[in-house]
Each structure stands twice: as C-alpha cells, then as structure tokens.
C-alpha atoms as a PDB file:
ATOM      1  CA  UNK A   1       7.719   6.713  21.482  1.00  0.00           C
ATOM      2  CA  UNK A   2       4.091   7.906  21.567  1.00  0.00           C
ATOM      3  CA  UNK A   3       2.237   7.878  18.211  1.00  0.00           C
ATOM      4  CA  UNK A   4      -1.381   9.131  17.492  1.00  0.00           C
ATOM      5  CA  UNK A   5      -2.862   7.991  14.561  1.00  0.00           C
ATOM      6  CA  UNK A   6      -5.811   9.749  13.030  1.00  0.00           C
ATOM      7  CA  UNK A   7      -8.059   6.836  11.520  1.00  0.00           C
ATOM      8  CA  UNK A   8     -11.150   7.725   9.228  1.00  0.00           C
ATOM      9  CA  UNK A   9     -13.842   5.575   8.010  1.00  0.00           C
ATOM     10  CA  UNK A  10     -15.152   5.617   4.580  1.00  0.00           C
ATOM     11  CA  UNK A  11     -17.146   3.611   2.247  1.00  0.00           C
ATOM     12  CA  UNK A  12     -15.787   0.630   0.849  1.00  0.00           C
ATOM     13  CA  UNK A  13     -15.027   2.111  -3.051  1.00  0.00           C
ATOM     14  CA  UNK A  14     -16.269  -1.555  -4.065  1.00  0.00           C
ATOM     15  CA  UNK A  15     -20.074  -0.454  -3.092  1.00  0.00           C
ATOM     16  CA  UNK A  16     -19.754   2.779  -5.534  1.00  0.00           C
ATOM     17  CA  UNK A  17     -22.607   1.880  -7.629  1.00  0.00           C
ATOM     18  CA  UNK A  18     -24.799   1.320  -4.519  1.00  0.00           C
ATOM     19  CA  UNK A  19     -24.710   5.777  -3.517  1.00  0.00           C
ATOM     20  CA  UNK A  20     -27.819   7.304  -4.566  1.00  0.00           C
ATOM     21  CA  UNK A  21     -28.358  11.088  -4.765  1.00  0.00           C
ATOM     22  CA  UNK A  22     -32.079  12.128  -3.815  1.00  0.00           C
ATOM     23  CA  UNK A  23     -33.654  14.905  -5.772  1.00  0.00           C
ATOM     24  CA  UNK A  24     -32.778  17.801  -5.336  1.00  0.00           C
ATOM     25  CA  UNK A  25     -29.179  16.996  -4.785  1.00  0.00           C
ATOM     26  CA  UNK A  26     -28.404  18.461  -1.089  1.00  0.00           C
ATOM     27  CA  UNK A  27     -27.200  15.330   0.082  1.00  0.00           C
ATOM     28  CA  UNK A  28     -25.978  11.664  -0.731  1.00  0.00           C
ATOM     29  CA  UNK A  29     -27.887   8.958   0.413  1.00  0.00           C
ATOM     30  CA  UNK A  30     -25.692   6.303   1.806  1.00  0.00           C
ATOM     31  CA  UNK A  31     -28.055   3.508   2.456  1.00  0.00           C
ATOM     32  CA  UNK A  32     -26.481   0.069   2.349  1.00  0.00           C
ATOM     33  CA  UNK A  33     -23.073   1.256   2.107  1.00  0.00           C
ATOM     34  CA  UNK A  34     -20.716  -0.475   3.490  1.00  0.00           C
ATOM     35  CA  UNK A  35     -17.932   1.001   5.732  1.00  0.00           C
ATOM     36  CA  UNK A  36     -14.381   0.590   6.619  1.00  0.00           C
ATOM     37  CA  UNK A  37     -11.156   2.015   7.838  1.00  0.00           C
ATOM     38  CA  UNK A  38      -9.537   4.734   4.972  1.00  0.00           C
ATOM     39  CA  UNK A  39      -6.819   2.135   3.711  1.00  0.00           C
ATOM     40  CA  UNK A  40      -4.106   4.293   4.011  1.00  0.00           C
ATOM     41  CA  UNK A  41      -5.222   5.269   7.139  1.00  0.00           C
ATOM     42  CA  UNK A  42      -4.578   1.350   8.041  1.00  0.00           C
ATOM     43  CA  UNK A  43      -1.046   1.552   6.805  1.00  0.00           C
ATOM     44  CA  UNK A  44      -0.334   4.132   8.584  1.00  0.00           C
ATOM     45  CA  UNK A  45      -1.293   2.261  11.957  1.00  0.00           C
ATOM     46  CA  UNK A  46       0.705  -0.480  10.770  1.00  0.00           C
ATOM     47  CA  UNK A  47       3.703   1.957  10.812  1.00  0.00           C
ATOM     48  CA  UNK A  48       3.004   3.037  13.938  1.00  0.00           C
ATOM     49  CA  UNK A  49       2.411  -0.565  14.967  1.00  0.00           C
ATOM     50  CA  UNK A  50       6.039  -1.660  13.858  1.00  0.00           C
ATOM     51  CA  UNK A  51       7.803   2.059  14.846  1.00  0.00           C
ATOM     52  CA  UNK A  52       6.727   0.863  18.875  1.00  0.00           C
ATOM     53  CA  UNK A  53       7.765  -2.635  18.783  1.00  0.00           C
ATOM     54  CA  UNK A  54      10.737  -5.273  18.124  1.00  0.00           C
ATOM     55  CA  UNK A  55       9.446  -6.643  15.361  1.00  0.00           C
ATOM     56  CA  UNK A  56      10.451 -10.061  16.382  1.00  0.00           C
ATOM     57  CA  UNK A  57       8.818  -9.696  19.210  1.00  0.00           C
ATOM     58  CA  UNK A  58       5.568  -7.605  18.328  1.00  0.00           C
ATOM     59  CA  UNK A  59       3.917  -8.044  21.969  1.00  0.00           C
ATOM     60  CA  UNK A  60       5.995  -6.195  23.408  1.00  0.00           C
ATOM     61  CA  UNK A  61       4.767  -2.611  23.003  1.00  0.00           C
ATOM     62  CA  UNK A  62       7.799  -0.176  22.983  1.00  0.00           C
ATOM     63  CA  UNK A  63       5.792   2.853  23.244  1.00  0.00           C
ATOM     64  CA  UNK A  64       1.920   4.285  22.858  1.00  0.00           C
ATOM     65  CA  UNK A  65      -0.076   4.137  19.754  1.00  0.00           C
ATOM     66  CA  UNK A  66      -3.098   6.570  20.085  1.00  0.00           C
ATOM     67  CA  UNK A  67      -5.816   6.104  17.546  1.00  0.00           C
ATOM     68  CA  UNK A  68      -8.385   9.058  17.010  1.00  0.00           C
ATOM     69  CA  UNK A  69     -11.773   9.177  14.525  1.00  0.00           C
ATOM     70  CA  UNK A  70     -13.989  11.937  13.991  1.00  0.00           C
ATOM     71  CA  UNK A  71     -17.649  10.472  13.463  1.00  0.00           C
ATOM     72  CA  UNK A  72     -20.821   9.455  15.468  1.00  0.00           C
ATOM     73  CA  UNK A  73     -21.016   6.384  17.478  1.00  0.00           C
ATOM     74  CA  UNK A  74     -21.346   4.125  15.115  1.00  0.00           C
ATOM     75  CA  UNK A  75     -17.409   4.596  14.089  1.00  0.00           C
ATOM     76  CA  UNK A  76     -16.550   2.444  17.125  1.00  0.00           C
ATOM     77  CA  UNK A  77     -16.421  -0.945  15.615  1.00  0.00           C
ATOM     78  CA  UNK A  78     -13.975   0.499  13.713  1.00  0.00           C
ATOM     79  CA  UNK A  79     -12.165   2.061  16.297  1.00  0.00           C
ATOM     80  CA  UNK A  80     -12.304  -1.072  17.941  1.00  0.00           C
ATOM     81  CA  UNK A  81     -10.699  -3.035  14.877  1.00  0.00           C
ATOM     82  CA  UNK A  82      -7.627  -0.819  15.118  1.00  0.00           C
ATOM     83  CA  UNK A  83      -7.409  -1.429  19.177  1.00  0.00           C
ATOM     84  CA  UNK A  84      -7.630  -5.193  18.265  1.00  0.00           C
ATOM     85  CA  UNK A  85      -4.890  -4.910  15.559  1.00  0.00           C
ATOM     86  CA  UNK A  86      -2.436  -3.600  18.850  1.00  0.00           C
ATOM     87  CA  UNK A  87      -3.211   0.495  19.434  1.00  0.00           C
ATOM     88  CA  UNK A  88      -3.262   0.867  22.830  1.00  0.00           C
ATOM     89  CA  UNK A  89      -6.142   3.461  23.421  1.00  0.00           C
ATOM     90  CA  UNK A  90      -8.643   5.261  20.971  1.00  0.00           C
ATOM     91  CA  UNK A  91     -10.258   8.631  21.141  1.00  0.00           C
ATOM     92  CA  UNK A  92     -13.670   9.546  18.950  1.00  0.00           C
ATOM     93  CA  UNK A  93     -14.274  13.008  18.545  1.00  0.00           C
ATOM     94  CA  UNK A  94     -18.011  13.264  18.149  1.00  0.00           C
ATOM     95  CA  UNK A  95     -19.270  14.778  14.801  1.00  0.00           C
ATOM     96  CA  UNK A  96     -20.898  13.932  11.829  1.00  0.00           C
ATOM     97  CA  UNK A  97     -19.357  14.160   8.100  1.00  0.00           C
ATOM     98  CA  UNK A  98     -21.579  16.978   7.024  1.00  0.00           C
ATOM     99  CA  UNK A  99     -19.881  18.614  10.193  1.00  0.00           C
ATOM    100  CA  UNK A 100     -16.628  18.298   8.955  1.00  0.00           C
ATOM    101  CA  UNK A 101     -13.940  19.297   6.329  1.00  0.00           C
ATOM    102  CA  UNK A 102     -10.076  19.358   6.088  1.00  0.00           C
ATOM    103  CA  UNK A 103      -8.905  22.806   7.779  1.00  0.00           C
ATOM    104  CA  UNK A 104     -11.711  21.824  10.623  1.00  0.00           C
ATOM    105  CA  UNK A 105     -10.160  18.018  11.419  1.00  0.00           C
ATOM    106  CA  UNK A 106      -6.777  19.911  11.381  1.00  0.00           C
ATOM    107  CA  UNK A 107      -7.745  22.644  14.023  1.00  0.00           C
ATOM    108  CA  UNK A 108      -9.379  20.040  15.868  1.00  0.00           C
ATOM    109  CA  UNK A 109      -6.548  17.625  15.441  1.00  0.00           C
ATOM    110  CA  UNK A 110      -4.035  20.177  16.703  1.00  0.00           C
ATOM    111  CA  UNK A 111      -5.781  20.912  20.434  1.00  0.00           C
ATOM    112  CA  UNK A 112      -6.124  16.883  20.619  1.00  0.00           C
ATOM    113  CA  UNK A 113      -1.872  16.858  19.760  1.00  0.00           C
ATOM    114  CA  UNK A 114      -1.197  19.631  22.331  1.00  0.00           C
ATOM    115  CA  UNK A 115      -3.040  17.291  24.595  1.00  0.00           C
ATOM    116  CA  UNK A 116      -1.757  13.936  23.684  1.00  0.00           C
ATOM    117  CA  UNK A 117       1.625  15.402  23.366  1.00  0.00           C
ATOM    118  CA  UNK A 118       2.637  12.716  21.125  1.00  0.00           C
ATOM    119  CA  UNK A 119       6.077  12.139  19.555  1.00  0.00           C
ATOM    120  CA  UNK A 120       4.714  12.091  16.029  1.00  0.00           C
ATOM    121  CA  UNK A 121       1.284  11.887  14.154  1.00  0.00           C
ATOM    122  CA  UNK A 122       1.332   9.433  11.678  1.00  0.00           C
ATOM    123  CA  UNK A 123      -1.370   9.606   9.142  1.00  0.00           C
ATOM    124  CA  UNK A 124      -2.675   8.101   5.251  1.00  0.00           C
ATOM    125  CA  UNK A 125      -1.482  10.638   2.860  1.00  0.00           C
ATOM    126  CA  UNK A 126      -5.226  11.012   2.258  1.00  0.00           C
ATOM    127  CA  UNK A 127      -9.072   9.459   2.772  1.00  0.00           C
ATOM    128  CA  UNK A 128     -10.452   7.159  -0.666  1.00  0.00           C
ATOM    129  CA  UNK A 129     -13.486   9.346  -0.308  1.00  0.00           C
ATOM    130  CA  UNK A 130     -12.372  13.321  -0.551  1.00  0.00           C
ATOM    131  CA  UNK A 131      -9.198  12.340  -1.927  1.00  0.00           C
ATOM    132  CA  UNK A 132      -8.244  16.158  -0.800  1.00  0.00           C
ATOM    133  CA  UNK A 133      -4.934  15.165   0.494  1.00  0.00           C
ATOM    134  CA  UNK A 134      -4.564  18.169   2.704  1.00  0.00           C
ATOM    135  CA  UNK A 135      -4.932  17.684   6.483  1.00  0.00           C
ATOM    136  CA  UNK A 136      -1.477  16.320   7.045  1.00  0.00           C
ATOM    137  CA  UNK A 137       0.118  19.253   6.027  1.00  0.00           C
ATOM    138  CA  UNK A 138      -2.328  22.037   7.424  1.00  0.00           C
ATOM    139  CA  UNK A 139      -1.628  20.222  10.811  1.00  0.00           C
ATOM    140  CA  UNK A 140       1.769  20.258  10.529  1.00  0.00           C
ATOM    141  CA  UNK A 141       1.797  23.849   9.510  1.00  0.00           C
ATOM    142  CA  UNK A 142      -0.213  24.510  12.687  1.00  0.00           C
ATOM    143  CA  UNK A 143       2.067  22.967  14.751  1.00  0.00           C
ATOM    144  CA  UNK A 144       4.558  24.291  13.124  1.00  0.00           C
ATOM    145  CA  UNK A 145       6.217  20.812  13.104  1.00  0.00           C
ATOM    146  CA  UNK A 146       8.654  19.237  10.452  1.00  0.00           C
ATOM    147  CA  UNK A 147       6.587  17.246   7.806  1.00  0.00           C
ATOM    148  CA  UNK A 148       7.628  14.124   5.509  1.00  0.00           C
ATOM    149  CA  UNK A 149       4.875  13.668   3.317  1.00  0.00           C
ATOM    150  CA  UNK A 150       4.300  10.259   0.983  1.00  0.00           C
ATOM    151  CA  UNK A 151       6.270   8.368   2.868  1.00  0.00           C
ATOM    152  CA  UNK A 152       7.335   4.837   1.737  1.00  0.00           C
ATOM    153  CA  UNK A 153       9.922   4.165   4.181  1.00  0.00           C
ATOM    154  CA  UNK A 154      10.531   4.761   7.868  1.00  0.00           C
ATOM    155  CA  UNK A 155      13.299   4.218  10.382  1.00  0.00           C
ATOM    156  CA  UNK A 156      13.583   5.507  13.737  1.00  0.00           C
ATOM    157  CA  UNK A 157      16.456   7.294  14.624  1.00  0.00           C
ATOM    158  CA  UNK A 158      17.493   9.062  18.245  1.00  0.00           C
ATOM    159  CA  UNK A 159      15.440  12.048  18.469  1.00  0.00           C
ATOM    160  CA  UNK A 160      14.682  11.689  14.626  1.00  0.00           C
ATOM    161  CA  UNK A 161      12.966   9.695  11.440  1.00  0.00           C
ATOM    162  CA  UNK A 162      14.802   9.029   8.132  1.00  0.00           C
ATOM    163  CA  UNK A 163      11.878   9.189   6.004  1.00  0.00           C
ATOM    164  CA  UNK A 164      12.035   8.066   2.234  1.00  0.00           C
ATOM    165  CA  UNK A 165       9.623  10.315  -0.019  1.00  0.00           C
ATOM    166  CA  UNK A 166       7.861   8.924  -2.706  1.00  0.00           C
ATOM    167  CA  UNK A 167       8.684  12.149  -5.653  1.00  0.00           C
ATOM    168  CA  UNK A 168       8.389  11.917  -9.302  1.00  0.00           C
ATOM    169  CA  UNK A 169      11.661  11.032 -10.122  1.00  0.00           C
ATOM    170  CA  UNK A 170      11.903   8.239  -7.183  1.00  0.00           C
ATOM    171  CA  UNK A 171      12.660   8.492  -3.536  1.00  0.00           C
ATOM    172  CA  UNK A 172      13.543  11.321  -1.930  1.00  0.00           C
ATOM    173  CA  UNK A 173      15.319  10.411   1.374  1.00  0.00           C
ATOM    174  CA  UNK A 174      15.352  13.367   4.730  1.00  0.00           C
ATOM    175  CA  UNK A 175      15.449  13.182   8.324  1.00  0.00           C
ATOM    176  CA  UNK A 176      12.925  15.104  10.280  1.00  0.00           C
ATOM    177  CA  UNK A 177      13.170  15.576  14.425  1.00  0.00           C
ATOM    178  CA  UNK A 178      10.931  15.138  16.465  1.00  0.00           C
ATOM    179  CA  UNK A 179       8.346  15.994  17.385  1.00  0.00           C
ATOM    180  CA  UNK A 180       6.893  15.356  13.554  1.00  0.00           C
ATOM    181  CA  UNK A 181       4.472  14.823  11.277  1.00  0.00           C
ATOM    182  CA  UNK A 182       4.438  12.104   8.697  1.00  0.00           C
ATOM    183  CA  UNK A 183       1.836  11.037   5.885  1.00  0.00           C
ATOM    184  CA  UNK A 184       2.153   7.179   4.003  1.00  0.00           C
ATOM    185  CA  UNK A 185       1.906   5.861   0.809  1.00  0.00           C
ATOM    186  CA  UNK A 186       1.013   2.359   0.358  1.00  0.00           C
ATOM    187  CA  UNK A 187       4.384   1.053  -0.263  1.00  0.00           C
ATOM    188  CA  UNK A 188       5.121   1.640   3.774  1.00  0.00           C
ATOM    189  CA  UNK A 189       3.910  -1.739   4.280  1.00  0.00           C
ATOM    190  CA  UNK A 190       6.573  -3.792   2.652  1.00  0.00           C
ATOM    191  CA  UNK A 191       8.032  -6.364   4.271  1.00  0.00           C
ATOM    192  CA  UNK A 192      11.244  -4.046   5.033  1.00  0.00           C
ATOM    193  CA  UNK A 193       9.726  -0.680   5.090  1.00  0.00           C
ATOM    194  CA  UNK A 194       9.250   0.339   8.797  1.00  0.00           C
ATOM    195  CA  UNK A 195      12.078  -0.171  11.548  1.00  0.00           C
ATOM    196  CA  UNK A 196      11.863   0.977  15.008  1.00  0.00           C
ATOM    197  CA  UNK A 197      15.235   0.902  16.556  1.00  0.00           C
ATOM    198  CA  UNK A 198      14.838  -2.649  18.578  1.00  0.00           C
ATOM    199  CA  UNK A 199      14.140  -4.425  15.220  1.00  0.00           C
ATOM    200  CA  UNK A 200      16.928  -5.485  13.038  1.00  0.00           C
ATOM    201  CA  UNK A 201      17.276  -4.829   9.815  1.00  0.00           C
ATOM    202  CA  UNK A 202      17.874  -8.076   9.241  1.00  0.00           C
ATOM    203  CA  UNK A 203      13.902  -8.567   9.965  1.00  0.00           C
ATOM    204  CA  UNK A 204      11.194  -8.921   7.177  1.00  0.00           C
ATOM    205  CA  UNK A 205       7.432  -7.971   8.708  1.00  0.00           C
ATOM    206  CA  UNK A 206       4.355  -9.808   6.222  1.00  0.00           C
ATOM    207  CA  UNK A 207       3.745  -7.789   3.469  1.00  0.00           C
ATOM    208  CA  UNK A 208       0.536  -5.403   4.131  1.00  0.00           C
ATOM    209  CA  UNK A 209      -1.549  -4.592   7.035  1.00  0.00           C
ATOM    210  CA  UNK A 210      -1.797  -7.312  10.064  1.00  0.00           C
ATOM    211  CA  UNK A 211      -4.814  -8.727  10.553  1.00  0.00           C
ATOM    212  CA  UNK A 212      -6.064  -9.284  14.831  1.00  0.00           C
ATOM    213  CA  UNK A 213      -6.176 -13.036  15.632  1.00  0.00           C
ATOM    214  CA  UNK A 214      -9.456 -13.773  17.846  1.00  0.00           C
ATOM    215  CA  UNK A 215      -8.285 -13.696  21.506  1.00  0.00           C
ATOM    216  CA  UNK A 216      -6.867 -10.117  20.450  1.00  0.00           C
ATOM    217  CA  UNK A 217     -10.191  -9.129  19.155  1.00  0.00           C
ATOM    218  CA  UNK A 218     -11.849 -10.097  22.589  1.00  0.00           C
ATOM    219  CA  UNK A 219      -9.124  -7.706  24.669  1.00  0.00           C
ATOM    220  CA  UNK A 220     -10.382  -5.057  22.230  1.00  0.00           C
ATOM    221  CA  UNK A 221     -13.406  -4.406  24.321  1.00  0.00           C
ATOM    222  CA  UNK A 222     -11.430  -3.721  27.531  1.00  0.00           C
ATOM    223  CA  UNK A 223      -8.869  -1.347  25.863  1.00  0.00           C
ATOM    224  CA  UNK A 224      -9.601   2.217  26.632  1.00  0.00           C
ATOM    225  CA  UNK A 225     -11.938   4.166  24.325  1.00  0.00           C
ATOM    226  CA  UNK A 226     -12.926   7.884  24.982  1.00  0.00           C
ATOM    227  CA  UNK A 227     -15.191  10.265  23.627  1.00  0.00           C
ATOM    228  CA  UNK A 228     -14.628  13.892  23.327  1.00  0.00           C
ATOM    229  CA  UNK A 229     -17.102  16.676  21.753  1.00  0.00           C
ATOM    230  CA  UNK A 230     -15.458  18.521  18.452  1.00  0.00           C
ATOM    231  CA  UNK A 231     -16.140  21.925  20.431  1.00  0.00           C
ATOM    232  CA  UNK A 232     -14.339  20.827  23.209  1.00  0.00           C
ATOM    233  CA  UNK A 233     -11.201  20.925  20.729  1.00  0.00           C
ATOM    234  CA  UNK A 234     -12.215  24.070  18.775  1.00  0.00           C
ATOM    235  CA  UNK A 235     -14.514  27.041  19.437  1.00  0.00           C
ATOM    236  CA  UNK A 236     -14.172  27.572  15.513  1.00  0.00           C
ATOM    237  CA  UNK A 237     -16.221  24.774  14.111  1.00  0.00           C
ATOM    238  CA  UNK A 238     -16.556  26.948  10.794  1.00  0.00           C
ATOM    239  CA  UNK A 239     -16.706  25.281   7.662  1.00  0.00           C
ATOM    240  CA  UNK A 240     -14.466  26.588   4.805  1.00  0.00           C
ATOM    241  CA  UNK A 241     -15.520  24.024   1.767  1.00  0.00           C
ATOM    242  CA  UNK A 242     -19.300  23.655   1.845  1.00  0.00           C
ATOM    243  CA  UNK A 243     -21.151  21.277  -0.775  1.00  0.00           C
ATOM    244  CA  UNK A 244     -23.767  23.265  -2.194  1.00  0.00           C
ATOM    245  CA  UNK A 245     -25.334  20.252  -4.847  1.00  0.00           C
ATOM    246  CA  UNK A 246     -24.838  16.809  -5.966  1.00  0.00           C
ATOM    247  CA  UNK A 247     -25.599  15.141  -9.048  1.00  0.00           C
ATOM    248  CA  UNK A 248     -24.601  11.910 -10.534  1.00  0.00           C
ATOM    249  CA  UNK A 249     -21.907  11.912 -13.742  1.00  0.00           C
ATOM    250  CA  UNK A 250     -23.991  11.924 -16.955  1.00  0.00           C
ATOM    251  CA  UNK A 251     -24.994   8.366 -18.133  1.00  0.00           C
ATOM    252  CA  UNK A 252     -22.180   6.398 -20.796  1.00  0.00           C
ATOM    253  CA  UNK A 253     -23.516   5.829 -24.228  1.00  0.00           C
ATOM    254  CA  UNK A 254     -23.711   1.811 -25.154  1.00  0.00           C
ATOM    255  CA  UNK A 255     -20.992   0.781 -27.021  1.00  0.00           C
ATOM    256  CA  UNK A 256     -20.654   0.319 -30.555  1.00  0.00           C
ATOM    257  CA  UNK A 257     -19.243  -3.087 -32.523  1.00  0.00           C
ATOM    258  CA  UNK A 258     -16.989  -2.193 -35.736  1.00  0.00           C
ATOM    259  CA  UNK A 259     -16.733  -4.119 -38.587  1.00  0.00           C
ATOM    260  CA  UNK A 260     -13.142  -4.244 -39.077  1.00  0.00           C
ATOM    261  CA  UNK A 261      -9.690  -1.200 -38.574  1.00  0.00           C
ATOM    262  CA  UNK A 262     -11.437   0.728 -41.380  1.00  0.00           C
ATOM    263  CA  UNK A 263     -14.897   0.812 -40.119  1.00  0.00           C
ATOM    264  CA  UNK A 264     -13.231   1.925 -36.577  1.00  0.00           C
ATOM    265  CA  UNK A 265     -11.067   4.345 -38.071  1.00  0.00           C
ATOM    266  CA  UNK A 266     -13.745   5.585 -39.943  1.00  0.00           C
ATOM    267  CA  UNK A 267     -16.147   6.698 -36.802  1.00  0.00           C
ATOM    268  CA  UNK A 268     -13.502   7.756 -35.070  1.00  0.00           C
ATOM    269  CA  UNK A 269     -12.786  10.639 -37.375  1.00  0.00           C
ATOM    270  CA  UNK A 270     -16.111  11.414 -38.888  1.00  0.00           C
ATOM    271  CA  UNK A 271     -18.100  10.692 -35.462  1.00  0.00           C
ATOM    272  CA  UNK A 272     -15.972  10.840 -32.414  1.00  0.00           C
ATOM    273  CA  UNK A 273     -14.095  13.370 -33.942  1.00  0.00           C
ATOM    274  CA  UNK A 274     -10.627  12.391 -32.416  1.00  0.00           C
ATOM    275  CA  UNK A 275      -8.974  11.878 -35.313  1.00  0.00           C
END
C-alpha cells in the first residue's frame, strides 16, 4: 500500500501570546515563534506508519509512506522529523503561507496524487492554525474519490478501509475502496486504533505518536527529499480567501473580587446585565 501524507507546519499554539500584529494590520509578525508539525497532521502519519507495517515488527515497511509540505525551505527539518519517524520519501512544494489557502493546497495536492498515484491520502482532519477543516474533502471531491472524514479507527481490508467516524451521536462505522481519502481525529492513535492486515488484532501499538530513536534520526538525512515549484502542480495559483486586515481581540477588563453570593449576584444583574 502506498500512502501520501500531506504534513503542515504551524506554530506551536503554546507561543500564542508571543504573535504581534504591526500597524497597519496587513500582516502578522511571527518573530520568535516557534514551529512544529500540525498535530493531527502527526497522527495521521502515525496511521499511515502502522497501515504499512506488522506492527510487531514495525521495520519492516509493508508499503510507501509519502510525506508532502507546502512551505519555503526552512520546512525541511520538519520534513525531516517525519522521514526519521519511518516515511520513506518527502516532497516540499515550494511556497510561502501568504501564497496559499485551502482550494489552492487541494488543486495542488490533486496533480501531486495523479503523480504519486498513491493508494490513499491520509491527512489531520485540519491545521491548529486556520482551523478551516476543508482541504480533505475539496481533494477528495476533485478526485472524485470516496472520503471517510474524522476518522478514529482504521483497518485495512482487501481493496478497502473500514473506517470508524467520529459523529455526534458516536461512531459511525463504513468501508470505503480504494483508492481513498481519509481525514483523523486524535483518537486514531490509541493503542488499538490502526491495523494493517499483517498486524493482529491481538496487538496494542503505544498510545500517541512514536517518537524517532537517534540512529533513525541520522538515516533521516539520506532518505529522499524533493522539491517541486507550486506552478509546476497548478497553472491556477489564484487565491479564493484573501486576508485583507488583522487586528488583535480587544483587551479583557481586570477582574473584580465580590464580597459574598449577594454582592456577585448583585453586579451580575445591575452591571453585567446577565441576569
């Protein structure tokens, strides 16, 4: 099974309070920032990870996992991370953020999968940053391949995934053929939520994301890494969402100590006005 896995990097949400906004508001200043992989954009590797292996075995690659960021050079550590974690090869697609939005990544997404040709593109059901939640499915409707979305459990099948949905009222349980598209949740790295067909069910993987032991870390640096230009995927590099102004959330009043329930009840009613 070959698996691409479209990786973003984003600001750790832990340095919020260090993004500035310049006057004028045409851009964000992201000085001192600092970056890693989208979370759910890890979990999804480690699906991918466990989907191409006996788990028991994990060395033993059963497959092709294909990892692919859009961003300037300076994305490669973490491209290089993912490569050390066990991806085979990794493509960056050269472009800055300010370059980019969801229906763009998807067009350019879709050459790279007519391409790549892979089995299924496993992705986070959305980036920490733009929390749009939206290029999964505008790939998938490009491709016009079968989509499980929110995904929380995995097993490979012949020919197929049996995909368990994260909905409102549970899990909602479907099979999709391949070739297919498939977006994660965080619960799709329990200890028993991905199973390729080698590994038993028997099998428990460590909860969460693996982490790349040293000597893994080194091979990282021979792996293959490739660079291709965004218009070498899509003559339409037309933006459809453009940010026209920032500005920073208006500051939070100090708090104010009550004297007891009737002194609070009090200012909520008469001053707060929420009673």
């Amino acid at each position: 099974m070959k698996i691409l896995v479209p990786l973003k990097r984003v600001a750790d949400p832990d340095n919020a309070n260090k993004v500035k906004i310049p006057a004028g508001g045409t851009t964000i200043d992201t000085t001192g920032l600092e970056w890693k992989p989208n979370p759910f954009d890890e979990y999804a590797l480690e699906a991918a990870l466990r989907l191409t292996e006996n788990g028991a075995n994990p060395k033993t690659r059963q497959g092709e996992v294909v990892v692919v960021s859009f961003g300037p050079k300076e994305i490669e550590p973490t491209l290089r991370s993912a490569l050390a974690t066990g991806a085979d090869r990794a493509i960056r697609v050269d472009a800055r953020d300010e370059q980019l939005d969801g229906a763009l990544v998807a067009r350019a997404l879709k050459s790279l999968v007519e391409k790549e040709k892979p089995d299924v593109v496993l992705m986070g059901k959305q980036a920490v940053d733009g929390d749009s939640n939206q290029v999964g499915q505008m790939l998938a409707q490009l491709l016009g391949w079968p989509q499980a979305t929110f995904a929380a459990t995995i097993q490979e099948e012949a020919g197929a995934l049996l995909v368990g949905r994260e909905v409102d009222g549970g899990v909602l349980t479907l099979r999709v053929k391949l070739p297919a598209l498939v977006t994660v949740d965080l619960r799709i790295v329990a200890p028993t939520s991905v199973y390729s067909r080698s590994t038993a069910k028997t099998f428990k993987y460590n909860d969460g994301v693996r982490f790349a032991p040293l000597p893994a870390i080194m091979a990282a640096k021979k792996k293959p890494l490739t660079e291709v230009k965004l218009a070498d995927l899509t003559p339409d590099t037309a933006l459809r969402i453009q940010y026209l102004k920032f500005e920073p959330p208006p500051g939070r009043k100090a708090g104010v100590k009550v004297k007891d329930v009737a002194d609070l009840v009090n200012r909520l009613k008469n001053e707060a006005k929420i009673l």
